[in-house]
PDB file of N, CA and C in Angstrom:
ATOM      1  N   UNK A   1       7.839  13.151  -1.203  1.00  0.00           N
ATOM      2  CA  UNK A   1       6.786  12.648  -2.024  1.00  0.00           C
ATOM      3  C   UNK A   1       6.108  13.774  -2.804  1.00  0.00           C
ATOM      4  N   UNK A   2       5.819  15.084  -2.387  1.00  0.00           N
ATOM      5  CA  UNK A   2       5.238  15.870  -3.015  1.00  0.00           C
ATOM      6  C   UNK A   2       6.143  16.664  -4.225  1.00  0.00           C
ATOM      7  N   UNK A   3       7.295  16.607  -3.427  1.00  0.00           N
ATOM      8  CA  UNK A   3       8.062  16.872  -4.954  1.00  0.00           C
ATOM      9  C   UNK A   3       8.282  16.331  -5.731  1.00  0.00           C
ATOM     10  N   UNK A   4       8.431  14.995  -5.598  1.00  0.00           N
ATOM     11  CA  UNK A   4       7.793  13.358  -6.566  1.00  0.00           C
ATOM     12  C   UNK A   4       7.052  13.771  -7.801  1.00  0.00           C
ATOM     13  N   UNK A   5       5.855  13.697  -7.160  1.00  0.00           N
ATOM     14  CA  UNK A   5       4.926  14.531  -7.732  1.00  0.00           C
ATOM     15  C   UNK A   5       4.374  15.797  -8.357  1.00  0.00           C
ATOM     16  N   UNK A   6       4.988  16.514  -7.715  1.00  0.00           N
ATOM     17  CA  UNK A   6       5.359  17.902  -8.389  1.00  0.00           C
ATOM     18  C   UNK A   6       6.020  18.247  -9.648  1.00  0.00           C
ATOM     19  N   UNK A   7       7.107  17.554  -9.435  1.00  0.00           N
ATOM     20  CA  UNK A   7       7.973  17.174 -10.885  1.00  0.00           C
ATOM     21  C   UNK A   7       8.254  16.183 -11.683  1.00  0.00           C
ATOM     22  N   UNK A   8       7.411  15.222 -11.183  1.00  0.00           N
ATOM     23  CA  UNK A   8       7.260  14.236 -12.100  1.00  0.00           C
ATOM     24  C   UNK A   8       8.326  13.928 -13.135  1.00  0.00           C
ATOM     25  N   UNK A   9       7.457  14.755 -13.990  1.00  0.00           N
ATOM     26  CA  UNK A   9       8.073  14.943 -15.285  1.00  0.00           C
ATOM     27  C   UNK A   9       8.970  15.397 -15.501  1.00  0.00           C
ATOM     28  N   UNK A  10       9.746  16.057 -14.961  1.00  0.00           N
ATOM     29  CA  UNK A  10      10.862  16.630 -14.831  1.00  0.00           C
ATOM     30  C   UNK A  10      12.319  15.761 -14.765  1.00  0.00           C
ATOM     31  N   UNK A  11      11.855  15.064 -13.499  1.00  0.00           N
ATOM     32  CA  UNK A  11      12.288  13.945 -13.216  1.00  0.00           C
ATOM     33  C   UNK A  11      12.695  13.056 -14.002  1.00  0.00           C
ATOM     34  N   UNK A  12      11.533  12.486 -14.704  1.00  0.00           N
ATOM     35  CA  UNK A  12      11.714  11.166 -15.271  1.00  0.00           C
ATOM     36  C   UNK A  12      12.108  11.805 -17.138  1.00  0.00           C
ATOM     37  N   UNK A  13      12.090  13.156 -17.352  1.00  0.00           N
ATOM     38  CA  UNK A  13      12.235  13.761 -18.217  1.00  0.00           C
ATOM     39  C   UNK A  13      14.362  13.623 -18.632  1.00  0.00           C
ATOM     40  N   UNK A  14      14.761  13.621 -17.005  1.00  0.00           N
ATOM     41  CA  UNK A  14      16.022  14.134 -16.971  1.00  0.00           C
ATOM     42  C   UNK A  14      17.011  12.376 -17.437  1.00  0.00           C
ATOM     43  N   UNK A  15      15.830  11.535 -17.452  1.00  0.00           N
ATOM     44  CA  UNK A  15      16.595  10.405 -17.849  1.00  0.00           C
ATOM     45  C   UNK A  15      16.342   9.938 -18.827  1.00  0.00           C
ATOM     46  N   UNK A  16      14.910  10.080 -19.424  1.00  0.00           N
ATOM     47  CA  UNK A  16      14.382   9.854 -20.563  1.00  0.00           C
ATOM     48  C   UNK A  16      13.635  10.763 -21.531  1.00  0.00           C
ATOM     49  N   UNK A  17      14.344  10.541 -23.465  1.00  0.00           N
ATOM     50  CA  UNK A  17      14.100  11.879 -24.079  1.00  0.00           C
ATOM     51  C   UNK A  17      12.992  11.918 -24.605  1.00  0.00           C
ATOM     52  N   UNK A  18      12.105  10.681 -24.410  1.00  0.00           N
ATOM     53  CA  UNK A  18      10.907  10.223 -25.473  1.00  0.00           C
ATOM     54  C   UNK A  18       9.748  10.651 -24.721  1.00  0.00           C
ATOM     55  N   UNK A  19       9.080  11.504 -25.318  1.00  0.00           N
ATOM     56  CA  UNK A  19       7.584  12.250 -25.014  1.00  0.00           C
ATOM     57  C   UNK A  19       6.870  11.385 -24.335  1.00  0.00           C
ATOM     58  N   UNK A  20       6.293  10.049 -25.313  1.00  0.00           N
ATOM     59  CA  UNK A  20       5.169   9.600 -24.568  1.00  0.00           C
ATOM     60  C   UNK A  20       5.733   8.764 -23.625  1.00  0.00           C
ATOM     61  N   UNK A  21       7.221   8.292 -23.435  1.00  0.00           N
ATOM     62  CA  UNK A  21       7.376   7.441 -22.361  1.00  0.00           C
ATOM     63  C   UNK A  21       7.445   8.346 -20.801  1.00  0.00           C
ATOM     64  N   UNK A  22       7.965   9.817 -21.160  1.00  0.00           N
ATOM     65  CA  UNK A  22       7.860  10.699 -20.137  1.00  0.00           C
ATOM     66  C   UNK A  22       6.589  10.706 -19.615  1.00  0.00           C
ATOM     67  N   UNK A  23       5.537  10.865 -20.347  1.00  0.00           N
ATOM     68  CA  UNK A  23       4.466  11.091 -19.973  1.00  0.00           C
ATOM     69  C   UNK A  23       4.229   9.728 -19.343  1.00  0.00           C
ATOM     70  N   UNK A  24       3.751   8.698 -19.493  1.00  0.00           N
ATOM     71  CA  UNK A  24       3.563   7.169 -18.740  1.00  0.00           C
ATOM     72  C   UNK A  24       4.706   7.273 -17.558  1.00  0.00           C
ATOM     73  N   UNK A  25       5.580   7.539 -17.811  1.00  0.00           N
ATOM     74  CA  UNK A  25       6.704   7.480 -16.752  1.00  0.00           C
ATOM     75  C   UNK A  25       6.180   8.382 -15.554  1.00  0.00           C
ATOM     76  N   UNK A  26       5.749   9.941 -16.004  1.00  0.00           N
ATOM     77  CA  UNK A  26       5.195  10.928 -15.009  1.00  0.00           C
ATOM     78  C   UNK A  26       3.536  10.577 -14.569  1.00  0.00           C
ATOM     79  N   UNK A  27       2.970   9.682 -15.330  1.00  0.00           N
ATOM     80  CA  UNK A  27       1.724   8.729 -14.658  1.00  0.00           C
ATOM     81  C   UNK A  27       2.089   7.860 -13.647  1.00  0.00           C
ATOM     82  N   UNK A  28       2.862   6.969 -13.896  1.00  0.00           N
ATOM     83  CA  UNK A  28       3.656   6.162 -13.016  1.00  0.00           C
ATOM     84  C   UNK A  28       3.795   6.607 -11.949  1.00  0.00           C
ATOM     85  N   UNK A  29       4.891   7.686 -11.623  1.00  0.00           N
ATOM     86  CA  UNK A  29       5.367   8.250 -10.273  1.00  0.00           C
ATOM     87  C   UNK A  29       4.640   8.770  -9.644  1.00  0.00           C
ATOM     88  N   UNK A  30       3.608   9.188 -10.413  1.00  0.00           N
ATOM     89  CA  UNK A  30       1.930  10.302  -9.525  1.00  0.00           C
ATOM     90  C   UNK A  30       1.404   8.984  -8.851  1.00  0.00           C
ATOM     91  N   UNK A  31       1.143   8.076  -9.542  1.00  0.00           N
ATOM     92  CA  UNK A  31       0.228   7.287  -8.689  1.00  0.00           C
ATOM     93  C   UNK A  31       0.921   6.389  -7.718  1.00  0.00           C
ATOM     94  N   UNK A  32       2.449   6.425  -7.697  1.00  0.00           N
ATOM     95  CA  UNK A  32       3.268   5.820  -6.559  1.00  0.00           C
ATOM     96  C   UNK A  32       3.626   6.798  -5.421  1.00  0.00           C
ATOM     97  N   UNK A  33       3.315   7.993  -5.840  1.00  0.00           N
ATOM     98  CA  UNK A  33       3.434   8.820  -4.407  1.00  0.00           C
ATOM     99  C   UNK A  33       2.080   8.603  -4.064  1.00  0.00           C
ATOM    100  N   UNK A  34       0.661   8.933  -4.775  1.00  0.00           N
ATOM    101  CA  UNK A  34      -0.655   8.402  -3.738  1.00  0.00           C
ATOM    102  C   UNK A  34      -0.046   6.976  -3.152  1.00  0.00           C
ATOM    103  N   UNK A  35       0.518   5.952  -3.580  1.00  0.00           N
ATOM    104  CA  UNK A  35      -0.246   4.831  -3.208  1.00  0.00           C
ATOM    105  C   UNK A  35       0.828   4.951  -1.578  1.00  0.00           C
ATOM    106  N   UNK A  36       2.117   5.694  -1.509  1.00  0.00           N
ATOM    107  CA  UNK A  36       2.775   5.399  -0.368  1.00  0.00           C
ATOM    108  C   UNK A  36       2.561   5.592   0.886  1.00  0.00           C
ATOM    109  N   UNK A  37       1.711   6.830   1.211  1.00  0.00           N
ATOM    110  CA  UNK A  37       1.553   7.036   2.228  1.00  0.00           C
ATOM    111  C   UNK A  37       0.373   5.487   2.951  1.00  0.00           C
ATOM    112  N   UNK A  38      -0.280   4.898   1.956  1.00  0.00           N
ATOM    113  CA  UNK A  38      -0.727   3.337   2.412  1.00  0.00           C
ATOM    114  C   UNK A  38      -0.245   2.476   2.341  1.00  0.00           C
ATOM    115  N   UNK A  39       0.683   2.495   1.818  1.00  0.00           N
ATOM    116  CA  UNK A  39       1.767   1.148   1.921  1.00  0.00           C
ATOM    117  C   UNK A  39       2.556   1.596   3.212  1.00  0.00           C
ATOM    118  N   UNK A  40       2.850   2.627   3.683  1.00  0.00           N
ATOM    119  CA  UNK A  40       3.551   3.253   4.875  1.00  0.00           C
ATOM    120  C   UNK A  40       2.577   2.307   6.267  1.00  0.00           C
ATOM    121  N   UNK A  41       1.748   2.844   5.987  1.00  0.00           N
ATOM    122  CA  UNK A  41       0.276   2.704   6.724  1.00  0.00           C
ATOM    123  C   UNK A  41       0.203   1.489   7.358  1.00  0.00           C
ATOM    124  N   UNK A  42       0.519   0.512   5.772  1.00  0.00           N
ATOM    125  CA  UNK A  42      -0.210  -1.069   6.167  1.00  0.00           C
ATOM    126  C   UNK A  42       1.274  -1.792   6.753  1.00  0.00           C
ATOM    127  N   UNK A  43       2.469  -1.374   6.343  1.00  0.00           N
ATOM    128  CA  UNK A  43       3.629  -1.884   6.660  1.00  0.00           C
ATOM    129  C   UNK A  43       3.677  -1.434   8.761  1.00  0.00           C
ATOM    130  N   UNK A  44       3.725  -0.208   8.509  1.00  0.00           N
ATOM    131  CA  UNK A  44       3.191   0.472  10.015  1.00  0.00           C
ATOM    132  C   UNK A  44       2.647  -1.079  11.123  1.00  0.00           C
ATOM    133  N   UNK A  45       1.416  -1.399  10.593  1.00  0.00           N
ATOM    134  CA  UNK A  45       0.128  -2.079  11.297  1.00  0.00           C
ATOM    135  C   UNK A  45       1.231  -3.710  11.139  1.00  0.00           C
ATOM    136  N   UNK A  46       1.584  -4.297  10.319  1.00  0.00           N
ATOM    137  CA  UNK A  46       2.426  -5.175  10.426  1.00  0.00           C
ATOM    138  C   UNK A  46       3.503  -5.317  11.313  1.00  0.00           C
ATOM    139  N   UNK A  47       4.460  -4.052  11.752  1.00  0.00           N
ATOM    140  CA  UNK A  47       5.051  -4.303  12.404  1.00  0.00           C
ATOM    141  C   UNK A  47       4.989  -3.643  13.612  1.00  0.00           C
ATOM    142  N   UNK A  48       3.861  -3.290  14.287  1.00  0.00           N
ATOM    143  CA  UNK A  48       2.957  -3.151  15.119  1.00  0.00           C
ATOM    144  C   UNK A  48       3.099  -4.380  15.719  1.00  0.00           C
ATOM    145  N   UNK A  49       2.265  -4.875  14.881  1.00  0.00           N
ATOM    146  CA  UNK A  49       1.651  -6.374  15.502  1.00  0.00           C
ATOM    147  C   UNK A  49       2.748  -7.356  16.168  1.00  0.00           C
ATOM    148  N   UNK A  50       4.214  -7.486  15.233  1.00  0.00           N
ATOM    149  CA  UNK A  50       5.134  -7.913  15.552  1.00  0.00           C
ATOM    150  C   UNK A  50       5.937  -7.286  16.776  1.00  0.00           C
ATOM    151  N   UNK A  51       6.177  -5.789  17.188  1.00  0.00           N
ATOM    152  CA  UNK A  51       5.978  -5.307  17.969  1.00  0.00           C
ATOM    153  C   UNK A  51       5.391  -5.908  19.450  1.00  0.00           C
ATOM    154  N   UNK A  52       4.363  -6.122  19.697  1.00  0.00           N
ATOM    155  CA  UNK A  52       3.433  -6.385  20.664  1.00  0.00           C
ATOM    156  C   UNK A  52       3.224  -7.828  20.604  1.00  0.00           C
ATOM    157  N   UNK A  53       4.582  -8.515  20.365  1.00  0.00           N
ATOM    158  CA  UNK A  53       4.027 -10.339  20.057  1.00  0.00           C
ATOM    159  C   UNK A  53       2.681 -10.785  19.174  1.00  0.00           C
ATOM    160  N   UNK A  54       2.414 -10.143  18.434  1.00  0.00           N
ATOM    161  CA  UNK A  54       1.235 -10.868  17.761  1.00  0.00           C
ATOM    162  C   UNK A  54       1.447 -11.438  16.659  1.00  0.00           C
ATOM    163  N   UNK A  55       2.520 -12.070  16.042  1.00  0.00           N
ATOM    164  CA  UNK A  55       2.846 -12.949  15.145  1.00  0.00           C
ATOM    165  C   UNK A  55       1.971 -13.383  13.909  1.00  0.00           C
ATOM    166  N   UNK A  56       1.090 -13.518  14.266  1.00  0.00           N
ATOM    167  CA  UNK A  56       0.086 -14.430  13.968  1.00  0.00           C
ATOM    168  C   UNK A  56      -0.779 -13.132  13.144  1.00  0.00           C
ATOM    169  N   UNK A  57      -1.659 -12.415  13.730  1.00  0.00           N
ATOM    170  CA  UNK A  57      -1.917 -11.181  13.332  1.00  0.00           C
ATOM    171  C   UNK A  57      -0.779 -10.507  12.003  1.00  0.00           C
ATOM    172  N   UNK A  58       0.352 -10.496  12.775  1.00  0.00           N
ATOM    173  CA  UNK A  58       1.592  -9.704  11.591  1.00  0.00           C
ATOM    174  C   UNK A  58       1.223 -10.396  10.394  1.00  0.00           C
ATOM    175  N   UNK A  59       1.727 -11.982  10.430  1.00  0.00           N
ATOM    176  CA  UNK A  59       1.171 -12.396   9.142  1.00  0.00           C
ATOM    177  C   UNK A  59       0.630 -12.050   8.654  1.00  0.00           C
ATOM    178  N   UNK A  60      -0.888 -12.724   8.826  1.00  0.00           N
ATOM    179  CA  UNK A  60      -2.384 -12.544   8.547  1.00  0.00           C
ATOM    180  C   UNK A  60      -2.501 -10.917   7.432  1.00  0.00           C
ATOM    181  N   UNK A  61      -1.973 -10.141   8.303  1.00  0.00           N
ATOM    182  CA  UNK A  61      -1.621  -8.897   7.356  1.00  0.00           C
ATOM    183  C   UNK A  61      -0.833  -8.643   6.164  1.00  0.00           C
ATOM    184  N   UNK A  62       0.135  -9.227   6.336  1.00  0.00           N
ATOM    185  CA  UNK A  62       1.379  -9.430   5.314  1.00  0.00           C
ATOM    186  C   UNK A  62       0.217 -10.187   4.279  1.00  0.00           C
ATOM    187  N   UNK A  63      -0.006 -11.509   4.602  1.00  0.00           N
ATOM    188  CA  UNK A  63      -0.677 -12.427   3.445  1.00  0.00           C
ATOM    189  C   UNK A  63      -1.788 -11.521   3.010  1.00  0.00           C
ATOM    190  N   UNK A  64      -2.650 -11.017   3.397  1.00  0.00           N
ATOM    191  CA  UNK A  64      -3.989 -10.444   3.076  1.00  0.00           C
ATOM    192  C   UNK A  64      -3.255  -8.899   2.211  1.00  0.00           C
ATOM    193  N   UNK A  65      -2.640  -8.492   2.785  1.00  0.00           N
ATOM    194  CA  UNK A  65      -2.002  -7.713   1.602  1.00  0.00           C
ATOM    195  C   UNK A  65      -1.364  -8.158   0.161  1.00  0.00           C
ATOM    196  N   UNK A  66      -0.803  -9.096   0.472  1.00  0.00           N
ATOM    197  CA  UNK A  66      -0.041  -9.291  -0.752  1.00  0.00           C
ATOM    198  C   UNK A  66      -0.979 -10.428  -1.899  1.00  0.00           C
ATOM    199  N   UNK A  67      -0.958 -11.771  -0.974  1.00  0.00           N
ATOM    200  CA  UNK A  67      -1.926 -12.788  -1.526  1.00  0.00           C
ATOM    201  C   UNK A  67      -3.380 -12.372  -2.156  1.00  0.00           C
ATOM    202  N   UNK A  68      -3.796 -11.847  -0.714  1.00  0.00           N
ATOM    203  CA  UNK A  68      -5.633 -11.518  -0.680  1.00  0.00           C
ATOM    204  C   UNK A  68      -6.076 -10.661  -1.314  1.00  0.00           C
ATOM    205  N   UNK A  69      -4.969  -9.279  -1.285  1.00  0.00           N
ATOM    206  CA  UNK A  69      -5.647  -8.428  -2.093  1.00  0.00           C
ATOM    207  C   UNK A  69      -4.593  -7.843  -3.531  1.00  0.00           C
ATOM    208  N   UNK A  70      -3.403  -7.719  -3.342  1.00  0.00           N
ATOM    209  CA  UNK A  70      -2.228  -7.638  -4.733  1.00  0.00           C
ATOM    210  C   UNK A  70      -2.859  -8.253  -5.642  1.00  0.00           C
ATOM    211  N   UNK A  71      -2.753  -9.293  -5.306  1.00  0.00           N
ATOM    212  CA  UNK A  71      -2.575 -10.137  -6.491  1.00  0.00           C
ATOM    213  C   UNK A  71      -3.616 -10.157  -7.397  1.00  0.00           C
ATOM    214  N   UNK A  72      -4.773 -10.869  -6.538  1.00  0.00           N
ATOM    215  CA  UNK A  72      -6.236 -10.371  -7.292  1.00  0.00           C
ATOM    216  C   UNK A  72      -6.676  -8.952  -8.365  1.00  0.00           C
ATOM    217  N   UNK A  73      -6.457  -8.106  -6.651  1.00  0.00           N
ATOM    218  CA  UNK A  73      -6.488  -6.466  -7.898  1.00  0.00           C
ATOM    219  C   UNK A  73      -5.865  -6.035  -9.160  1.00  0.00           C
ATOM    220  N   UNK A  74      -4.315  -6.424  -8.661  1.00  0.00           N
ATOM    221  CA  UNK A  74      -3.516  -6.793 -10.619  1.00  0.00           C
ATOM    222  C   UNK A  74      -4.234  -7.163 -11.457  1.00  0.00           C
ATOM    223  N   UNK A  75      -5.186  -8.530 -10.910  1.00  0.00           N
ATOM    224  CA  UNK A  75      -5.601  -9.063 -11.884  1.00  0.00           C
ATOM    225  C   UNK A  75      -6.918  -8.457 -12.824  1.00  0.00           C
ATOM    226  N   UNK A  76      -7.859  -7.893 -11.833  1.00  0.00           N
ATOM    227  CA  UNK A  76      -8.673  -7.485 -11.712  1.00  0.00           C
ATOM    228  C   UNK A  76      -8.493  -5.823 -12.455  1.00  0.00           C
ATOM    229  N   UNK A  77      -7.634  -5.320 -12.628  1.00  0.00           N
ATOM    230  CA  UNK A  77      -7.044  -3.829 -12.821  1.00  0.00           C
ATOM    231  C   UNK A  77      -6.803  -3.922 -14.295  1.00  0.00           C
ATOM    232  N   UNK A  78      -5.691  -4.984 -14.400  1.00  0.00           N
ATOM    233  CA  UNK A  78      -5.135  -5.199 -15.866  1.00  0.00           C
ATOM    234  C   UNK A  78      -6.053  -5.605 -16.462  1.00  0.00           C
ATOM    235  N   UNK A  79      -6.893  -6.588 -16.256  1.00  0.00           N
ATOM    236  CA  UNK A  79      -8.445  -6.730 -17.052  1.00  0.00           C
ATOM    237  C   UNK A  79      -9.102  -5.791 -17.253  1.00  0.00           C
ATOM    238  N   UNK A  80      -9.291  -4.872 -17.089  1.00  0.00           N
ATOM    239  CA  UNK A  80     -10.498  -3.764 -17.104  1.00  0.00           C
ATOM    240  C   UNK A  80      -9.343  -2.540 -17.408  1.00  0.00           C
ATOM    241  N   UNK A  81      -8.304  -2.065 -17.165  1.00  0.00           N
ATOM    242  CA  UNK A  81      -7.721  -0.617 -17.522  1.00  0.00           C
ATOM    243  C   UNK A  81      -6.417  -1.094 -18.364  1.00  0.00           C
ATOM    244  N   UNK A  82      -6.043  -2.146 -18.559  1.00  0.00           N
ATOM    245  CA  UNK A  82      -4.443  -2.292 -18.548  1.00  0.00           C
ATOM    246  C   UNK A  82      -3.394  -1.748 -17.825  1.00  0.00           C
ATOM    247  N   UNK A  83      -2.598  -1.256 -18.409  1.00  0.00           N
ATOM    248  CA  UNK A  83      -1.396  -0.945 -17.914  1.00  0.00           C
ATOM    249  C   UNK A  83      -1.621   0.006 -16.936  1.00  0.00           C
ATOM    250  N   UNK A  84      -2.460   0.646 -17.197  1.00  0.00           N
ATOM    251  CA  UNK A  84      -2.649   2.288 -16.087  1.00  0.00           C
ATOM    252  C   UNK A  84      -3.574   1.082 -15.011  1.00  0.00           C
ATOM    253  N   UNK A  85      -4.058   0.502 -14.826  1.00  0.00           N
ATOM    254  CA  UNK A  85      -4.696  -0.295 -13.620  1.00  0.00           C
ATOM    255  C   UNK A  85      -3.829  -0.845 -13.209  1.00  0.00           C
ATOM    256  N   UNK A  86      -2.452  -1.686 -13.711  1.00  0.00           N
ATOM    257  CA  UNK A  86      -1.530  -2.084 -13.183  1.00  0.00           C
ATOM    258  C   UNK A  86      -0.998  -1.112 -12.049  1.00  0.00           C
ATOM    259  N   UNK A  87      -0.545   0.114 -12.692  1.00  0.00           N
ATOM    260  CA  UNK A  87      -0.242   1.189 -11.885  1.00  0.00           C
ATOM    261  C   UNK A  87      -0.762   1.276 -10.527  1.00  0.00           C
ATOM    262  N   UNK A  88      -2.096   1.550 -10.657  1.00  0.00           N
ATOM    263  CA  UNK A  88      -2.366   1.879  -9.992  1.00  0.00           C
ATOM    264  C   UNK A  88      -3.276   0.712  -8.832  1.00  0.00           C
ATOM    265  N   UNK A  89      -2.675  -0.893  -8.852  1.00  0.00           N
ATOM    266  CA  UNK A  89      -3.314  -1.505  -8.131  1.00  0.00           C
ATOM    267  C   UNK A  89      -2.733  -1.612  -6.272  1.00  0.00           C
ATOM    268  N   UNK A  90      -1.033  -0.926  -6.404  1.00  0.00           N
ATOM    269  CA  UNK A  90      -0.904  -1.044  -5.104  1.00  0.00           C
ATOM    270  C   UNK A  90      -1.939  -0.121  -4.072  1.00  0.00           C
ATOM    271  N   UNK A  91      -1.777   0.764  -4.623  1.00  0.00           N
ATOM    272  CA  UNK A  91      -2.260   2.139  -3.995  1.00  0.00           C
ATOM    273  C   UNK A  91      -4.067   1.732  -4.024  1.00  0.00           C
ATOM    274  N   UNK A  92      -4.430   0.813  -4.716  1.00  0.00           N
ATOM    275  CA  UNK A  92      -6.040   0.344  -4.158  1.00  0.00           C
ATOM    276  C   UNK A  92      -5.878  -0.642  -3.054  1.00  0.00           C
ATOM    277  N   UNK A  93      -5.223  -1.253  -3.184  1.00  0.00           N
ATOM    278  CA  UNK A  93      -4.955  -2.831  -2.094  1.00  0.00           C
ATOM    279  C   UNK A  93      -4.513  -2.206  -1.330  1.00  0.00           C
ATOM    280  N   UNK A  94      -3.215  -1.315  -0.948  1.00  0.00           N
ATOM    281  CA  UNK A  94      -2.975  -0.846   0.314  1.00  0.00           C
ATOM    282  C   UNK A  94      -4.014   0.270   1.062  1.00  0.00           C
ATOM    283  N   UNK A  95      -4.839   0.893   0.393  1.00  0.00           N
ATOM    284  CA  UNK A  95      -5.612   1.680   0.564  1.00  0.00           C
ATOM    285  C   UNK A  95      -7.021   0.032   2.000  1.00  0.00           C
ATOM    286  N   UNK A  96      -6.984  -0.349   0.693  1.00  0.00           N
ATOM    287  CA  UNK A  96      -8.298  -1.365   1.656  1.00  0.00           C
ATOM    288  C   UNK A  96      -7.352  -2.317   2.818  1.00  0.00           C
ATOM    289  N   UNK A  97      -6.093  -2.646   2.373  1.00  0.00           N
ATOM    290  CA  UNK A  97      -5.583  -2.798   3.310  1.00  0.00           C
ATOM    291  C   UNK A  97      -5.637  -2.282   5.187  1.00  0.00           C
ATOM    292  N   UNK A  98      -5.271  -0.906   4.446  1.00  0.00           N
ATOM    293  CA  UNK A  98      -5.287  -0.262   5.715  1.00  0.00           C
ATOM    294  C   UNK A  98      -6.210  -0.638   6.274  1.00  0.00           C
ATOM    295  N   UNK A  99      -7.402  -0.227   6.055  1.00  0.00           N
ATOM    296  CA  UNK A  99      -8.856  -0.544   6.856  1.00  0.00           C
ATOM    297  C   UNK A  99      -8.912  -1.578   7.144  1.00  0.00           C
ATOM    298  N   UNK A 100      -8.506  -2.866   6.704  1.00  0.00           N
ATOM    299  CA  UNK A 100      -8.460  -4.288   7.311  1.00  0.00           C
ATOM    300  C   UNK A 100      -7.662  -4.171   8.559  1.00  0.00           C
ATOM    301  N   UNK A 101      -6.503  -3.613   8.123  1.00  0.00           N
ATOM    302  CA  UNK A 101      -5.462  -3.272   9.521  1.00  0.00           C
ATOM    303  C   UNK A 101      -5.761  -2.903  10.955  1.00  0.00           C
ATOM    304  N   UNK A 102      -6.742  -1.624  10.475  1.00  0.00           N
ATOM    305  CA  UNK A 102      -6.756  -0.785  11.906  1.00  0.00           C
ATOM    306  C   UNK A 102      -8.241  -1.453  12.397  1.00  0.00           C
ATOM    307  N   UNK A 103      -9.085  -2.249  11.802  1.00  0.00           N
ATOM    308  CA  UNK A 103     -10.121  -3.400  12.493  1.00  0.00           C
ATOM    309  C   UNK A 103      -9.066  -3.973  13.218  1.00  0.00           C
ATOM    310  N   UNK A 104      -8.312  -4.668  12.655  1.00  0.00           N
ATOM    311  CA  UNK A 104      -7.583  -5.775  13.313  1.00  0.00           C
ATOM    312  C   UNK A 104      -7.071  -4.775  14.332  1.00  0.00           C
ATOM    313  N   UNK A 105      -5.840  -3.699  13.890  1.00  0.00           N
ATOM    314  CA  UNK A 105      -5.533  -3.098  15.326  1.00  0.00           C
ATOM    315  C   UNK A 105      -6.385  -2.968  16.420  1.00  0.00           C
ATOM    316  N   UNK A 106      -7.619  -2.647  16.025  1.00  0.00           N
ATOM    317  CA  UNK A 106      -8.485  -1.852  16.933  1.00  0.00           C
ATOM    318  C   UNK A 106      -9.203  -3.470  17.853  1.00  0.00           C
ATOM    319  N   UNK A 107      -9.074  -4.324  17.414  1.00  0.00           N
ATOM    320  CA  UNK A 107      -9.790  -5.479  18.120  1.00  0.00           C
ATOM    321  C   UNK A 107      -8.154  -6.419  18.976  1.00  0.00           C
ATOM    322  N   UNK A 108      -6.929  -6.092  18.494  1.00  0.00           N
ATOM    323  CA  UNK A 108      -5.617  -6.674  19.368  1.00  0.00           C
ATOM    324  C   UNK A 108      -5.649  -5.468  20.476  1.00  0.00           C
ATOM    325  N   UNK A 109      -5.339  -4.185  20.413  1.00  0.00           N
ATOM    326  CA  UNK A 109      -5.609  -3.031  21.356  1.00  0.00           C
ATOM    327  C   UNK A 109      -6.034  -3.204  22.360  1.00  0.00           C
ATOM    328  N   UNK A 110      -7.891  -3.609  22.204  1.00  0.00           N
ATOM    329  CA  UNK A 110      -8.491  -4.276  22.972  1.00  0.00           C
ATOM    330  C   UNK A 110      -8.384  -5.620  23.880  1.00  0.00           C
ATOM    331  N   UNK A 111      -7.457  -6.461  23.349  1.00  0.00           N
ATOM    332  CA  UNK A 111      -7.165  -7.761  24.099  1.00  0.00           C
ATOM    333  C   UNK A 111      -6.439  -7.432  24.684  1.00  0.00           C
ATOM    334  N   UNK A 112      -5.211  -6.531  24.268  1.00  0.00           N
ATOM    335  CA  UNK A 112      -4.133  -6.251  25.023  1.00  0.00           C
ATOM    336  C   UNK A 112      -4.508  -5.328  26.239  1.00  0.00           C
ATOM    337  N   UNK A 113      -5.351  -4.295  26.047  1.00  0.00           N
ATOM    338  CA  UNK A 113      -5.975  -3.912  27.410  1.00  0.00           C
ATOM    339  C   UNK A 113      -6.440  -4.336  28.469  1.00  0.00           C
ATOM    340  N   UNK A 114      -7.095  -5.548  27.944  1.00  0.00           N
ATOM    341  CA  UNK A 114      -7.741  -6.462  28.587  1.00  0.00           C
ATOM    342  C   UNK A 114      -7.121  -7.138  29.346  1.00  0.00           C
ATOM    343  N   UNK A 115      -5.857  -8.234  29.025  1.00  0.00           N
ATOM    344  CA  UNK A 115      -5.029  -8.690  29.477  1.00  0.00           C
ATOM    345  C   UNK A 115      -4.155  -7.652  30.510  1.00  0.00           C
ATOM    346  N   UNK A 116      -4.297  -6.500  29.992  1.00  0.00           N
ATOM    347  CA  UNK A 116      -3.528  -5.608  31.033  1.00  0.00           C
ATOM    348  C   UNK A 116      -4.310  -5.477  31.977  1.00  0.00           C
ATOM    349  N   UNK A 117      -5.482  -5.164  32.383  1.00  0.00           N
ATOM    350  CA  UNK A 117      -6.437  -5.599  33.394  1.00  0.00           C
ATOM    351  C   UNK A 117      -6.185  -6.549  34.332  1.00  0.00           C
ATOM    352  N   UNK A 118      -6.417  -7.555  33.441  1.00  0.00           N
ATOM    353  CA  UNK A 118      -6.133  -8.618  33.955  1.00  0.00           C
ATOM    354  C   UNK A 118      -4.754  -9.365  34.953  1.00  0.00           C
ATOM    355  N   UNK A 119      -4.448  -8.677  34.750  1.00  0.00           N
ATOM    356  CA  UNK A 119      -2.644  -8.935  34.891  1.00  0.00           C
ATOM    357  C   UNK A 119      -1.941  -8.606  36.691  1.00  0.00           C
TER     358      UNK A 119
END
C-alpha cells in the first residue's frame, strides 16, 4: 500500500499518457490506499462475528456498511465534492464503520464471556 502511494503516479503514468487523467488517476489510488486499511478493518469485524456464530451481528455489519452508510455517503459526497467525494466515500464509511464494529465487537466479547462463565 505505501508503495501504492508512493508512486502513484508512476504507476498509473505507465498505462496512461494523458497528464490530467494521470493526475485524477494518482488522486484515485492515494485515497484507495487510505481507505484500505478500513475496509480491512470492517471486513476483519464481519468475519469475526461469523467466526464466533454470530450471524446475525455479521450481517447487521455487512448491511450497515454497505446499505447504511455507502450508499448514502456517495450520495452525500457526490452532492457536495463530485467526483473527488465519490473517491473518497469508501474510506469515510469504512472509517465510521469501523467504530460501529468494534461497539458491536466490544458488547458480543462481552456476551460471549459471559456465557463462558456461565457454562
Amino acid at each position: 500500500m505505501l508503495l501504492y502511494y508512493l508512486f502513484a503516479d508512476r504507476l498509473i503514468g505507465a498505462f496512461i499518457g494523458d497528464a490530467e487523467t494521470v493526475r485524477l488517476g494518482t488522486s484515485f489510488l492515494r485515497a484507495r490506499c487510505f481507505a484500505t486499511p478500513f475496509m480491512f478493518l470492517s471486513f476483519n469485524m464481519v468475519h469475526f462475528m461469523q467466526a464466533v456464530n454470530r450471524g446475525r451481528e455479521s450481517f447487521l455489519l455487512a448491511a450497515i456498511r454497505q446499505i447504511g452508510l455507502n450508499i448514502p455517503i456517495l450520495l452525500i459526497m457526490n452532492a457536495i465534492f463530485g467526483m473527488m467525494g465519490i473517491v473518497w466515500t469508501q474510506a469515510i464509511a469504512d472509517l465510521i464503520n469501523v467504530i460501529i464494529s468494534y461497539v458491536i465487537y466490544h458488547r458480543v466479547l462481552g456476551q460471549i464471556n459471559k456465557e463462558e462463565r456461565n457454562a
